[in-house]
PDB file of N, CA and C in Angstrom:
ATOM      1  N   UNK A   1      21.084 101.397  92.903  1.00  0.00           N
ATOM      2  CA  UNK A   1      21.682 102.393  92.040  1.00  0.00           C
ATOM      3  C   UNK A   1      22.122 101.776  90.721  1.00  0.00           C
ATOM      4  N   UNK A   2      22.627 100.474  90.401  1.00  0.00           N
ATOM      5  CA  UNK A   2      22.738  99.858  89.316  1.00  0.00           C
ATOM      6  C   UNK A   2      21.758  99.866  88.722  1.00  0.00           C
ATOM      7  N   UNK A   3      20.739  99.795  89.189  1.00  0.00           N
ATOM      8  CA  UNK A   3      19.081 100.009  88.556  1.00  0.00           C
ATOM      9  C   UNK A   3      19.494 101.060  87.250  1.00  0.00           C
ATOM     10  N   UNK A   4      19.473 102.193  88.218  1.00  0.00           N
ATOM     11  CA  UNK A   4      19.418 103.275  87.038  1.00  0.00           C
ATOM     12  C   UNK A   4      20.214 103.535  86.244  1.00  0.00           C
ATOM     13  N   UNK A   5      21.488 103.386  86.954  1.00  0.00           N
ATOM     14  CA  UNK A   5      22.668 103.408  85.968  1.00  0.00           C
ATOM     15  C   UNK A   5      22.709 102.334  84.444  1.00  0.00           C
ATOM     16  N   UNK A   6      22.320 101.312  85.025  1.00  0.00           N
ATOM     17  CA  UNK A   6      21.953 100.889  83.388  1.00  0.00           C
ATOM     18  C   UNK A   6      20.628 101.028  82.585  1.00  0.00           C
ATOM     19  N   UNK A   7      19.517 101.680  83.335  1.00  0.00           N
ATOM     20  CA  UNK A   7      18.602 102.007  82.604  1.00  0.00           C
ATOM     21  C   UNK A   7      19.096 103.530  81.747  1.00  0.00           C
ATOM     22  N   UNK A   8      20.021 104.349  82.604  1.00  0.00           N
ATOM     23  CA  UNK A   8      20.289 105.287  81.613  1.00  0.00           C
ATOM     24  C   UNK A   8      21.148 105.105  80.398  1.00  0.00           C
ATOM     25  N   UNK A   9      22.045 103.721  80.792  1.00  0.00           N
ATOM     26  CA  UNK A   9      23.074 103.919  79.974  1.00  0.00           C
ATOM     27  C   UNK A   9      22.476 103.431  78.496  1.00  0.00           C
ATOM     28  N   UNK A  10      21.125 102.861  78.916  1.00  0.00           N
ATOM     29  CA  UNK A  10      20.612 102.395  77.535  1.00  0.00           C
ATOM     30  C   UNK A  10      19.210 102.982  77.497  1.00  0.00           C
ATOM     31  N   UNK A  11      19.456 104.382  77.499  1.00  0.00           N
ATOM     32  CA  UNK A  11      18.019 105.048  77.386  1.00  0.00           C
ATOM     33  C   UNK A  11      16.705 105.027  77.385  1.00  0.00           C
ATOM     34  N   UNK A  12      17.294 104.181  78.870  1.00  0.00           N
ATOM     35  CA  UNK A  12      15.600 104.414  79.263  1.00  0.00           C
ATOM     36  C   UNK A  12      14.840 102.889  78.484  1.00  0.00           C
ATOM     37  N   UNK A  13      15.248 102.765  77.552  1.00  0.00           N
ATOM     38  CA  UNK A  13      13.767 102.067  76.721  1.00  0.00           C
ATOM     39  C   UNK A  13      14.411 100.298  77.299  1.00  0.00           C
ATOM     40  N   UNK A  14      14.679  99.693  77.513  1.00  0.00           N
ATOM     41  CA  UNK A  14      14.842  98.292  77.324  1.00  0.00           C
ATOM     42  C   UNK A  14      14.317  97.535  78.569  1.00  0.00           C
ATOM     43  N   UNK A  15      13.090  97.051  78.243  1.00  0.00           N
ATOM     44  CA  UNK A  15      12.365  96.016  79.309  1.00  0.00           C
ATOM     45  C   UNK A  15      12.741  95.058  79.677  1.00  0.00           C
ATOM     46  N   UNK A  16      13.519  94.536  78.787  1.00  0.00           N
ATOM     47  CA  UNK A  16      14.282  93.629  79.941  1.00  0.00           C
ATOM     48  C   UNK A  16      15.411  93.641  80.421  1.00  0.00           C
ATOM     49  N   UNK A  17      16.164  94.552  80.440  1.00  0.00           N
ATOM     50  CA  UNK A  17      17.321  94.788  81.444  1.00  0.00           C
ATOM     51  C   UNK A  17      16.690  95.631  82.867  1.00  0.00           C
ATOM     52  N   UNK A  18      15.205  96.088  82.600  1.00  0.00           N
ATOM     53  CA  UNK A  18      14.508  96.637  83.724  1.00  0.00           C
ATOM     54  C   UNK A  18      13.990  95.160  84.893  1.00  0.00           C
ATOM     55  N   UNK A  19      13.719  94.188  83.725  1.00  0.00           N
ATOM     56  CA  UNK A  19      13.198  92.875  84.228  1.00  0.00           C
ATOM     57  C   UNK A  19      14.485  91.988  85.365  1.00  0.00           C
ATOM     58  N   UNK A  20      16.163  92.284  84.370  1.00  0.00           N
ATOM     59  CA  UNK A  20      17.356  90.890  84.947  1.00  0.00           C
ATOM     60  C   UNK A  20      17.526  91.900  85.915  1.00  0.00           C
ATOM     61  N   UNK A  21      17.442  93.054  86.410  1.00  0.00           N
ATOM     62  CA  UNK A  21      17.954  93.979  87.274  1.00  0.00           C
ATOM     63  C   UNK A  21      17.136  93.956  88.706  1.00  0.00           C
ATOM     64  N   UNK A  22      16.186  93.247  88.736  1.00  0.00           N
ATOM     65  CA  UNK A  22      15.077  92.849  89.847  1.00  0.00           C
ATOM     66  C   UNK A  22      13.899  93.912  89.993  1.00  0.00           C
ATOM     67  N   UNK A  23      13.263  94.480  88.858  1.00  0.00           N
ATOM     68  CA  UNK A  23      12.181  95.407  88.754  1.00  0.00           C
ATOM     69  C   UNK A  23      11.513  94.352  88.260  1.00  0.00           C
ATOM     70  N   UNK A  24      10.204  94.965  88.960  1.00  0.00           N
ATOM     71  CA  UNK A  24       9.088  94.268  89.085  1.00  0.00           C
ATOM     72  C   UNK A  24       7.476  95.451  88.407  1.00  0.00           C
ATOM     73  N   UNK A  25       7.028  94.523  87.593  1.00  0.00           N
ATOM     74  CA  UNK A  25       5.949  95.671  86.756  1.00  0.00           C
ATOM     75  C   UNK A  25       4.533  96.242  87.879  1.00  0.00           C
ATOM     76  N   UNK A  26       3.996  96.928  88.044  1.00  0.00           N
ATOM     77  CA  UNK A  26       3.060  97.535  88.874  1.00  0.00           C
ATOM     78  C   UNK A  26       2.013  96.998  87.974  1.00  0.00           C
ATOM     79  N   UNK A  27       0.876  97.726  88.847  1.00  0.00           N
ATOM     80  CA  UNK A  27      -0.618  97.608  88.244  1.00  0.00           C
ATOM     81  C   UNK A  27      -1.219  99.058  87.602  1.00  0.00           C
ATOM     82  N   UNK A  28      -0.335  99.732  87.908  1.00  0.00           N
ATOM     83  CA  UNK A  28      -0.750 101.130  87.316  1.00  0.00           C
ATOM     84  C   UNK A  28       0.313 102.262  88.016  1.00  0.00           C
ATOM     85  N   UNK A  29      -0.426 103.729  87.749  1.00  0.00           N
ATOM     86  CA  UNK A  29       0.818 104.617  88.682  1.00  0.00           C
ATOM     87  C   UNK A  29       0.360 105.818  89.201  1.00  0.00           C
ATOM     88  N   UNK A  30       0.530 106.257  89.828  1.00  0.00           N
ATOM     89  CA  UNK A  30       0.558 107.418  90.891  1.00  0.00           C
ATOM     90  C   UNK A  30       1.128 108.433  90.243  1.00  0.00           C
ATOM     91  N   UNK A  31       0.657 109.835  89.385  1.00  0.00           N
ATOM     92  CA  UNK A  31       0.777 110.458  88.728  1.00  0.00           C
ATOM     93  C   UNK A  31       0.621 112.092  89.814  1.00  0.00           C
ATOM     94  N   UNK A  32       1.616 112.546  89.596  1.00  0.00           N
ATOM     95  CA  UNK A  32       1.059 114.427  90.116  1.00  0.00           C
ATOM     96  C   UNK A  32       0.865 115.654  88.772  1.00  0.00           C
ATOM     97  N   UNK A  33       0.394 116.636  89.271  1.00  0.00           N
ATOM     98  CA  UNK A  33      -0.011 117.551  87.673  1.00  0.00           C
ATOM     99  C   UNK A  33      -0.068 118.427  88.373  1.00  0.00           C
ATOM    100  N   UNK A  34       1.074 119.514  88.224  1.00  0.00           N
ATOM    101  CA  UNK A  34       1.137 120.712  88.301  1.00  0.00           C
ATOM    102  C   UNK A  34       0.576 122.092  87.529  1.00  0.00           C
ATOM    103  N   UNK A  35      -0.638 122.759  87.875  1.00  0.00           N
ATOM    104  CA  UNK A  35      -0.477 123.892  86.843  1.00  0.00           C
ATOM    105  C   UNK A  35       0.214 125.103  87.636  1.00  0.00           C
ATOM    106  N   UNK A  36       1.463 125.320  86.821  1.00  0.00           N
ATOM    107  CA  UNK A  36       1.972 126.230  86.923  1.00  0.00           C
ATOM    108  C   UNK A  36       1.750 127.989  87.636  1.00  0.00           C
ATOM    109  N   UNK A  37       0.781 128.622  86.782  1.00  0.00           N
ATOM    110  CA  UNK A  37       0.070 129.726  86.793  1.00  0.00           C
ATOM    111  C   UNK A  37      -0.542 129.550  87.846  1.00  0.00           C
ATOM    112  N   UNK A  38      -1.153 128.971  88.554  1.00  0.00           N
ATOM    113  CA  UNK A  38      -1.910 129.369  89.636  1.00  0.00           C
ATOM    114  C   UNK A  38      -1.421 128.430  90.636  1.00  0.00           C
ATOM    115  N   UNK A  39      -1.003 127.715  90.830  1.00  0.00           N
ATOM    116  CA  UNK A  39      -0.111 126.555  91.635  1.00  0.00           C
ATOM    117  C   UNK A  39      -1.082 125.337  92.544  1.00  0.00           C
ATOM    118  N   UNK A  40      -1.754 125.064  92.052  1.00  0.00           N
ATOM    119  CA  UNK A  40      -3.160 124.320  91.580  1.00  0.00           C
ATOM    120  C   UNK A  40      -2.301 122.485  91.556  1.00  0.00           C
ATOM    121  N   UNK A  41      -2.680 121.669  92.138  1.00  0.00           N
ATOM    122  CA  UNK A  41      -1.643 120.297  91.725  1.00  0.00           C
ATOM    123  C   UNK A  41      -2.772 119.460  92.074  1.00  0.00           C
ATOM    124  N   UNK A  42      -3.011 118.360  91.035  1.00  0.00           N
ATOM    125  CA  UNK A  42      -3.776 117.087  91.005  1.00  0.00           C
ATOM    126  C   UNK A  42      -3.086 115.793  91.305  1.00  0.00           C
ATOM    127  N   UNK A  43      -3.528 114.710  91.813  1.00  0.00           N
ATOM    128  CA  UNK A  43      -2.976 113.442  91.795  1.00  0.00           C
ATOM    129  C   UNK A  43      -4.021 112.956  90.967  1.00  0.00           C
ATOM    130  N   UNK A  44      -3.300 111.638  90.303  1.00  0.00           N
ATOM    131  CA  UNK A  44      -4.798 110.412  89.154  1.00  0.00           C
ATOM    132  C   UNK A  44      -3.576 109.387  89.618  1.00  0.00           C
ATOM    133  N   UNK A  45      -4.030 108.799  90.169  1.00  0.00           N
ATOM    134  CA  UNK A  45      -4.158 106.394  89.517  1.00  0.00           C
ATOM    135  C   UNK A  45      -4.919 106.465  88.107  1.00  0.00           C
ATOM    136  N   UNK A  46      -3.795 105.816  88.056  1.00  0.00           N
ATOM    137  CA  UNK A  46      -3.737 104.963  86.172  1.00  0.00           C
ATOM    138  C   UNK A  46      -3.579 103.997  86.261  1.00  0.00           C
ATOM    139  N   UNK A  47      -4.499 103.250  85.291  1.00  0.00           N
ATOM    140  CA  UNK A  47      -3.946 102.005  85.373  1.00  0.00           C
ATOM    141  C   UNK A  47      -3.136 101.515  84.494  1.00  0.00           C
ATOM    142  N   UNK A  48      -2.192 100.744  83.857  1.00  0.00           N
ATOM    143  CA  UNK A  48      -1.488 100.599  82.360  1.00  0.00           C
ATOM    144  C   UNK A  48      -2.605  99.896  81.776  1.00  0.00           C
ATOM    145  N   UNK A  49      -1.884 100.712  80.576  1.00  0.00           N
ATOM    146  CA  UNK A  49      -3.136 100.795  79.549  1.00  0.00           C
ATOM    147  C   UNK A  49      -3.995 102.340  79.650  1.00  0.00           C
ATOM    148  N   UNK A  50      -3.931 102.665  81.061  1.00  0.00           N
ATOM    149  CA  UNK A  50      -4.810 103.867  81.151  1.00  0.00           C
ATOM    150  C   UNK A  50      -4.197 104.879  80.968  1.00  0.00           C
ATOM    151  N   UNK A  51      -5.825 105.949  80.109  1.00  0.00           N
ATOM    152  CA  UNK A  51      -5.198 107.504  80.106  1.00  0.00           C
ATOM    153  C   UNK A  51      -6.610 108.210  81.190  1.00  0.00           C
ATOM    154  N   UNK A  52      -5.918 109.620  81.127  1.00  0.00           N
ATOM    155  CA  UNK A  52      -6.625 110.619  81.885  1.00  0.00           C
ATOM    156  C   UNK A  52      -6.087 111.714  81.436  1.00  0.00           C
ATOM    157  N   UNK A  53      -7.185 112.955  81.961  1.00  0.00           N
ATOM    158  CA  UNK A  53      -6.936 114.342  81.476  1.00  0.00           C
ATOM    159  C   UNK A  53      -6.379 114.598  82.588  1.00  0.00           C
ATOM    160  N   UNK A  54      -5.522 115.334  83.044  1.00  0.00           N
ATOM    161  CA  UNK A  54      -4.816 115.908  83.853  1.00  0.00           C
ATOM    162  C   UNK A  54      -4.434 117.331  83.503  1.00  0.00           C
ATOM    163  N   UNK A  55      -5.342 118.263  83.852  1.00  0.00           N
ATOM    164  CA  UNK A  55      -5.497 119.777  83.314  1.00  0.00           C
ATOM    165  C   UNK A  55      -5.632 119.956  82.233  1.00  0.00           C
ATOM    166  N   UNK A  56      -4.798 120.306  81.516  1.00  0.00           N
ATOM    167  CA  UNK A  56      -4.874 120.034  79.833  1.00  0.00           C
ATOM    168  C   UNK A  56      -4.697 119.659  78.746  1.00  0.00           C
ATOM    169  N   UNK A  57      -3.879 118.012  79.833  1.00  0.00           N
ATOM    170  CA  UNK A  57      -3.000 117.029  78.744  1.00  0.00           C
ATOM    171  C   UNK A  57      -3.400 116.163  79.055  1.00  0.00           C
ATOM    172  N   UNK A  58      -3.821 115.169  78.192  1.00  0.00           N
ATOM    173  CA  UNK A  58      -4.047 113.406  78.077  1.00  0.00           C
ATOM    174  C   UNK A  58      -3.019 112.861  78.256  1.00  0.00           C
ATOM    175  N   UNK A  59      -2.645 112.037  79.832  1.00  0.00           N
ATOM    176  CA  UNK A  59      -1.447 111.103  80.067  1.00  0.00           C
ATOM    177  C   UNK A  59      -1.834 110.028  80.033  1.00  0.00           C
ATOM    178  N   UNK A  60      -1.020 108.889  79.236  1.00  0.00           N
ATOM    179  CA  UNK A  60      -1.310 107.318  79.066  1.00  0.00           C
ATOM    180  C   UNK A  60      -0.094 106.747  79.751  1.00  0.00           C
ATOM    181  N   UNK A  61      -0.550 105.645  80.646  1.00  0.00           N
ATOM    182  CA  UNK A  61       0.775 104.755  81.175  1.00  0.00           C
ATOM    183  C   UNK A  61       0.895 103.701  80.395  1.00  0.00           C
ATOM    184  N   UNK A  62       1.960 103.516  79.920  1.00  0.00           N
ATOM    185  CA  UNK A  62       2.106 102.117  79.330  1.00  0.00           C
ATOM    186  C   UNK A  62       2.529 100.828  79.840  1.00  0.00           C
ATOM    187  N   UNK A  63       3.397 101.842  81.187  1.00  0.00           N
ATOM    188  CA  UNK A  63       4.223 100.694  81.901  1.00  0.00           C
ATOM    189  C   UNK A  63       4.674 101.669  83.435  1.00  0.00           C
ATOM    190  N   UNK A  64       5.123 100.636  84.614  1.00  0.00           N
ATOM    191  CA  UNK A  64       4.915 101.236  85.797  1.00  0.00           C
ATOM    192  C   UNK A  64       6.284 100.297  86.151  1.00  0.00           C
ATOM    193  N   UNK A  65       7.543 100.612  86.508  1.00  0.00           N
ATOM    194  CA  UNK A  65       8.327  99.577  87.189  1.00  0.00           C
ATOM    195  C   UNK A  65       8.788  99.605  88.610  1.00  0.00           C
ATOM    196  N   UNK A  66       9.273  99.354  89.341  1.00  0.00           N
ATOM    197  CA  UNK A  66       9.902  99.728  90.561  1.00  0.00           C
ATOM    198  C   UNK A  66      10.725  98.624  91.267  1.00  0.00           C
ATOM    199  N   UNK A  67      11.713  98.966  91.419  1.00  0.00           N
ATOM    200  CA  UNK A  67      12.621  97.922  92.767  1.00  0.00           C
ATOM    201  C   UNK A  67      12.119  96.713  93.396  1.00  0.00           C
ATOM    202  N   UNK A  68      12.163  95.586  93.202  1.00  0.00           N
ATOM    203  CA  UNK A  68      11.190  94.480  94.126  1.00  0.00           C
ATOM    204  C   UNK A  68      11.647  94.934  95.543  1.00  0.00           C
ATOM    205  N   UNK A  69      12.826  95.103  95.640  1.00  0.00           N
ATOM    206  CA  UNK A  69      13.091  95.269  97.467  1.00  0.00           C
ATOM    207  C   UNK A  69      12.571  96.822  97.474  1.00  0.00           C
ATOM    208  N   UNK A  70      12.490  97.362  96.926  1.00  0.00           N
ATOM    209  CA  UNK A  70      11.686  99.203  97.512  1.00  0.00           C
ATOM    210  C   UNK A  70      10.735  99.156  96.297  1.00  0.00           C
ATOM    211  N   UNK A  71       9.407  98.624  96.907  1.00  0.00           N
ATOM    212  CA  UNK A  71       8.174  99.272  96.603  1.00  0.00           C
ATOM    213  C   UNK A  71       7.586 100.248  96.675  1.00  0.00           C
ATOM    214  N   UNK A  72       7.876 100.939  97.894  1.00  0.00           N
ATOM    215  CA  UNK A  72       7.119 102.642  97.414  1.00  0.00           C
ATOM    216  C   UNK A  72       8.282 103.658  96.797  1.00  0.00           C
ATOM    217  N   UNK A  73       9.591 102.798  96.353  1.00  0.00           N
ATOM    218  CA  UNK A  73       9.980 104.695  96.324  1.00  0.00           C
ATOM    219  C   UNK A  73      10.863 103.701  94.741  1.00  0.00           C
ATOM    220  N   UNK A  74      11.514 104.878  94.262  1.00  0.00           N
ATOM    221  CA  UNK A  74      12.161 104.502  92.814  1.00  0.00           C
ATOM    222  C   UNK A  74      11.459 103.857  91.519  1.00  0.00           C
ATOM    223  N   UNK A  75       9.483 104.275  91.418  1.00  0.00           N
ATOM    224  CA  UNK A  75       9.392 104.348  90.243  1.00  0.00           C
ATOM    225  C   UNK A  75       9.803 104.343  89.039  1.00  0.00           C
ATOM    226  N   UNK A  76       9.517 103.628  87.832  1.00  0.00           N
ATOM    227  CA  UNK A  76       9.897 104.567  86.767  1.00  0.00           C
ATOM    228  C   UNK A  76       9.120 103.989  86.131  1.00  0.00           C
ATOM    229  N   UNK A  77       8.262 104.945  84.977  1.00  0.00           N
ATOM    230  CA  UNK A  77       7.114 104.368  83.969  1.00  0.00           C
ATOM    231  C   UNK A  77       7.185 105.452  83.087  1.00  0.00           C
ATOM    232  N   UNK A  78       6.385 104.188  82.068  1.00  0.00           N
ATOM    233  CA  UNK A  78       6.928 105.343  80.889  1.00  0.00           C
ATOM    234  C   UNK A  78       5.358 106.035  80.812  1.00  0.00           C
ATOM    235  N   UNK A  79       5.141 106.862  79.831  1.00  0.00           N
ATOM    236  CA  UNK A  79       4.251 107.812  79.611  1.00  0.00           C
ATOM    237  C   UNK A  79       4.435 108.361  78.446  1.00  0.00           C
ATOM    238  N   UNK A  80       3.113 108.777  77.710  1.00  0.00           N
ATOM    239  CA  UNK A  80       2.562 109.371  76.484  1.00  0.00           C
ATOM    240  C   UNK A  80       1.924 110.337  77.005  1.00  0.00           C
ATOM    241  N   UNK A  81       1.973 111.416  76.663  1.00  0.00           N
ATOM    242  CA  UNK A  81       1.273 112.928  77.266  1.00  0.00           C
ATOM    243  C   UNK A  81       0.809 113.752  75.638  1.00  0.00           C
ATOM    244  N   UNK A  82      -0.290 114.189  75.898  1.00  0.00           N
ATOM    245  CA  UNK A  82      -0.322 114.590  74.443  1.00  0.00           C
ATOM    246  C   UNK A  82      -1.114 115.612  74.362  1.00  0.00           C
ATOM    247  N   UNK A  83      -1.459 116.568  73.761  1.00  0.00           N
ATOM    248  CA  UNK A  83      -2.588 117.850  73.902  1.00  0.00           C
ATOM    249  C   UNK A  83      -4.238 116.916  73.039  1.00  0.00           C
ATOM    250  N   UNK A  84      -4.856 117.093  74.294  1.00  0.00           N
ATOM    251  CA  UNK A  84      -6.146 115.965  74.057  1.00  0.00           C
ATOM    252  C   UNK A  84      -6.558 116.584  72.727  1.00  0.00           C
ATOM    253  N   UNK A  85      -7.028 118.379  72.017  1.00  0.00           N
ATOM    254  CA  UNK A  85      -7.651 118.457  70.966  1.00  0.00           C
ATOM    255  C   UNK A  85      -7.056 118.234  69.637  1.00  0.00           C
ATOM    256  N   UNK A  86      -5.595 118.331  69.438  1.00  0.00           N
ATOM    257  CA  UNK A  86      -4.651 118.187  67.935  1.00  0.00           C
ATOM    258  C   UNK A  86      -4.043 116.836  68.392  1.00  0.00           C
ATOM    259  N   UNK A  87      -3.897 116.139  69.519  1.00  0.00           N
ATOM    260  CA  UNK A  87      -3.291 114.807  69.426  1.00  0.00           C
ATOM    261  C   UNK A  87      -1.567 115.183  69.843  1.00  0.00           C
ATOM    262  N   UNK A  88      -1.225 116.036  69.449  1.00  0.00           N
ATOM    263  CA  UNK A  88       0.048 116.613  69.656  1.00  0.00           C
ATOM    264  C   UNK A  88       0.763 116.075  70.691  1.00  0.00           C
ATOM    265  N   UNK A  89       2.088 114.900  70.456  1.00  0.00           N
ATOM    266  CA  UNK A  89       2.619 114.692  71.731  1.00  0.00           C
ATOM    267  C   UNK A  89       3.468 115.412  72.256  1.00  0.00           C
ATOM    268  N   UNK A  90       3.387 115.813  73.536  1.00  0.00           N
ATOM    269  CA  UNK A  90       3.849 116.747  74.213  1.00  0.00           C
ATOM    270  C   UNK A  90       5.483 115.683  74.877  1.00  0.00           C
ATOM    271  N   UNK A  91       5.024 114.607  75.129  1.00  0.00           N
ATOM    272  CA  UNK A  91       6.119 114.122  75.769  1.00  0.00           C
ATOM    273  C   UNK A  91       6.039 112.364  75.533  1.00  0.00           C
ATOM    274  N   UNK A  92       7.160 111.771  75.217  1.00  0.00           N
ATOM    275  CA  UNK A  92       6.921 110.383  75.709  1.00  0.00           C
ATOM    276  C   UNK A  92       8.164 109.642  75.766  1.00  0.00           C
ATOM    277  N   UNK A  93       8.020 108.808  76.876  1.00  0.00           N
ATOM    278  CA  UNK A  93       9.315 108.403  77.438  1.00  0.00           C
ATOM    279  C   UNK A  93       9.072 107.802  78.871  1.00  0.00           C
ATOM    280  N   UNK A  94      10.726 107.488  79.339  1.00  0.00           N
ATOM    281  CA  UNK A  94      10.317 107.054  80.708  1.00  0.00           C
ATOM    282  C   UNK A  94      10.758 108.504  82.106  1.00  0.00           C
ATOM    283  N   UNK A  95       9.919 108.426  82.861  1.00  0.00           N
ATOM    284  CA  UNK A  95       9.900 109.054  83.920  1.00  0.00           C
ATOM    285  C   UNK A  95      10.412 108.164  84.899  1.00  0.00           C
ATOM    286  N   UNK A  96      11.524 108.856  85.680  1.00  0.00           N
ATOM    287  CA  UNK A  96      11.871 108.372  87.053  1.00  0.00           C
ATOM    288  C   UNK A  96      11.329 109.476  88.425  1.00  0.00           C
ATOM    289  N   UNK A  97      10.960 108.216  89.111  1.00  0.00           N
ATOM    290  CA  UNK A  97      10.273 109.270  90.793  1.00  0.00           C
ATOM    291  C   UNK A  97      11.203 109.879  90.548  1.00  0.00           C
ATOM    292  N   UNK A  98      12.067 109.311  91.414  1.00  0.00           N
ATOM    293  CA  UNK A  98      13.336 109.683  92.140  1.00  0.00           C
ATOM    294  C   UNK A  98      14.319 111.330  91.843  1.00  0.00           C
ATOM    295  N   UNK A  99      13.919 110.923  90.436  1.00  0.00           N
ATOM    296  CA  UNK A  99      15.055 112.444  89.644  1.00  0.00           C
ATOM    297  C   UNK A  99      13.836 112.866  88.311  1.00  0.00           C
ATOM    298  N   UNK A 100      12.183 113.009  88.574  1.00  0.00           N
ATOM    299  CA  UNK A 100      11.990 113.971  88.043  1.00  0.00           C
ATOM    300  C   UNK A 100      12.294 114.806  86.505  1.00  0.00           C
ATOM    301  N   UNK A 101      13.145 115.492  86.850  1.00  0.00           N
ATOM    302  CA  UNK A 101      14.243 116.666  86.286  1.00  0.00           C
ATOM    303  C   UNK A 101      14.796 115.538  85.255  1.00  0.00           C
ATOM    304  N   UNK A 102      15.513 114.847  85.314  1.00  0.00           N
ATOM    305  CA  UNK A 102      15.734 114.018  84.008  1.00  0.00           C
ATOM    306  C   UNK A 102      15.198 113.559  83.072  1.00  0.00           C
ATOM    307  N   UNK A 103      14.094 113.201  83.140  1.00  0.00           N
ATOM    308  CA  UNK A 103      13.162 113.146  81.817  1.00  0.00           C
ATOM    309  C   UNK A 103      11.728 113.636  82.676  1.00  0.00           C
ATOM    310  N   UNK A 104      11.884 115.162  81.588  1.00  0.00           N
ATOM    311  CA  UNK A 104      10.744 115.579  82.086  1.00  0.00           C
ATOM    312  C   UNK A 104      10.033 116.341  81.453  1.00  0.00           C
ATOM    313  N   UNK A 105       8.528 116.795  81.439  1.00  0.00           N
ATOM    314  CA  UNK A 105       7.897 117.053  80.315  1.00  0.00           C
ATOM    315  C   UNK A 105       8.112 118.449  80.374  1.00  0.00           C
ATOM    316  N   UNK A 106       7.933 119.253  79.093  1.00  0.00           N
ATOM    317  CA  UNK A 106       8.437 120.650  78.543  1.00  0.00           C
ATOM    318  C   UNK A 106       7.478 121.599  78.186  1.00  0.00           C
ATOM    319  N   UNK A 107       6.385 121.930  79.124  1.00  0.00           N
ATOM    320  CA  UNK A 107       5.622 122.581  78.896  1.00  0.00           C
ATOM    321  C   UNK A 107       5.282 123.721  79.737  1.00  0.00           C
ATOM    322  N   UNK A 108       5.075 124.669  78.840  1.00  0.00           N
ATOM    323  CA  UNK A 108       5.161 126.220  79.861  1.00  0.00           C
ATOM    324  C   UNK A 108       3.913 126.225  80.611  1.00  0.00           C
ATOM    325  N   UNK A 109       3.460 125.754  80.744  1.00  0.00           N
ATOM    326  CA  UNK A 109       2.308 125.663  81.810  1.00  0.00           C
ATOM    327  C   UNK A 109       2.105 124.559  82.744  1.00  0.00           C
ATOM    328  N   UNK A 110       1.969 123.408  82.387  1.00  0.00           N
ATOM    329  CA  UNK A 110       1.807 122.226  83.178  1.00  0.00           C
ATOM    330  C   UNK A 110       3.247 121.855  83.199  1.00  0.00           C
ATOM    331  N   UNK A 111       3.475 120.428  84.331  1.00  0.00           N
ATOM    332  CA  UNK A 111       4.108 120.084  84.580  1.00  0.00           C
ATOM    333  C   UNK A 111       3.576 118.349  85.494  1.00  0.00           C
ATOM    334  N   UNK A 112       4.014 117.338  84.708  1.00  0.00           N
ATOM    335  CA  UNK A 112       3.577 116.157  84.882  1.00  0.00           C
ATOM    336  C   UNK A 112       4.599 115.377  85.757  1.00  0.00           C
ATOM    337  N   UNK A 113       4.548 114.429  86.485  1.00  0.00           N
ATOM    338  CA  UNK A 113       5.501 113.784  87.202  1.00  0.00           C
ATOM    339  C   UNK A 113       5.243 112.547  87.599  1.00  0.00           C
ATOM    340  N   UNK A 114       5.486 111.021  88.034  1.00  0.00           N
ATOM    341  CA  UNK A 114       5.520 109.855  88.696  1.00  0.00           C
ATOM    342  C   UNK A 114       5.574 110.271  89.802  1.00  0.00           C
ATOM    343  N   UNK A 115       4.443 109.911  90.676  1.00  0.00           N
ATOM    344  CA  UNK A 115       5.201 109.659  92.377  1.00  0.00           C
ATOM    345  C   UNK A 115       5.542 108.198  92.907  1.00  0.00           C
ATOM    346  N   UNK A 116       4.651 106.877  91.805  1.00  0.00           N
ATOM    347  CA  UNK A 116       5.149 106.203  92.270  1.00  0.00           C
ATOM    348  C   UNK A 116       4.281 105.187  91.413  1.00  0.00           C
ATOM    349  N   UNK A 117       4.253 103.434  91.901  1.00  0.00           N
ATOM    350  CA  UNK A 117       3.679 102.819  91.059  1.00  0.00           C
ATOM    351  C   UNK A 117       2.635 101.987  92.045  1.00  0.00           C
ATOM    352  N   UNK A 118       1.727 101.313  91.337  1.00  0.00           N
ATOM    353  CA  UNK A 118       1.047 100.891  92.530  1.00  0.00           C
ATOM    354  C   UNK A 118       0.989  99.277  92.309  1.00  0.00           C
ATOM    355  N   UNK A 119       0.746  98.860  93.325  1.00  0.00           N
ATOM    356  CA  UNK A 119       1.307  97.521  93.102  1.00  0.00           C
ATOM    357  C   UNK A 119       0.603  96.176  93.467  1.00  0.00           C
ATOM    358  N   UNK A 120      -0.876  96.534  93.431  1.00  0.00           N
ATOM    359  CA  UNK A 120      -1.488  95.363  93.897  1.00  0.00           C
ATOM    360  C   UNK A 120      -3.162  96.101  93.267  1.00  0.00           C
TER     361      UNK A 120
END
């Protein structure tokens, strides 16, 4: 829980207080994609560095972190989401599994999320 508490208290962005806190970087991430309207949901592996279309938004991972002692659960990576034809970023920032709802993308149709990071 110190994890997050100081990743929020310094918004999210600082890699290395993600690093002295015992997070450990993934190889990519475990992404879900909700479309809304018809209730339709995709999973994609990314790798960092990687993007993909995911219904109707281009998501890029830049970065994948997670807990060295809990590997499958407490994600957090950041992400670039953007409307693939105007470039338009829709969202960018870090996503946490865990809470979702706290940084989360704002679009009346889709709905993007972390499930987790992958790690080998």
């Amino acid at each position: 829980m110190a994890l997050w508490s100081g990743l929020l208290s310094l918004g999210l962005g600082s890699a290395s207080l993600a690093q002295d806190n015992g997070a450990v970087s993934g190889t990519g991430a475990v992404l879900r994609g909700l479309d809304k309207v018809n209730g339709r949901t995709t999973d994609a592996e990314l790798p960092i560095g990687g993007s993909a279309e995911l219904f109707g938004l281009l998501v890029t991972v830049a970065d994948c972190r997670y807990p060295a002692e809990n590997p499958t659960g407490d994600a957090f990576a950041f992400l670039t989401i953007r409307e693939p034809n105007s470039g338009a970023v829709q969202f960018e920032g870090w996503m946490i599994a865990s809470s979702p709802a706290l940084s989360a993308l704002d679009h009346s149709r889709y709905d993007i999320w972390v499930l987790r990071c992958n790690s080998s």
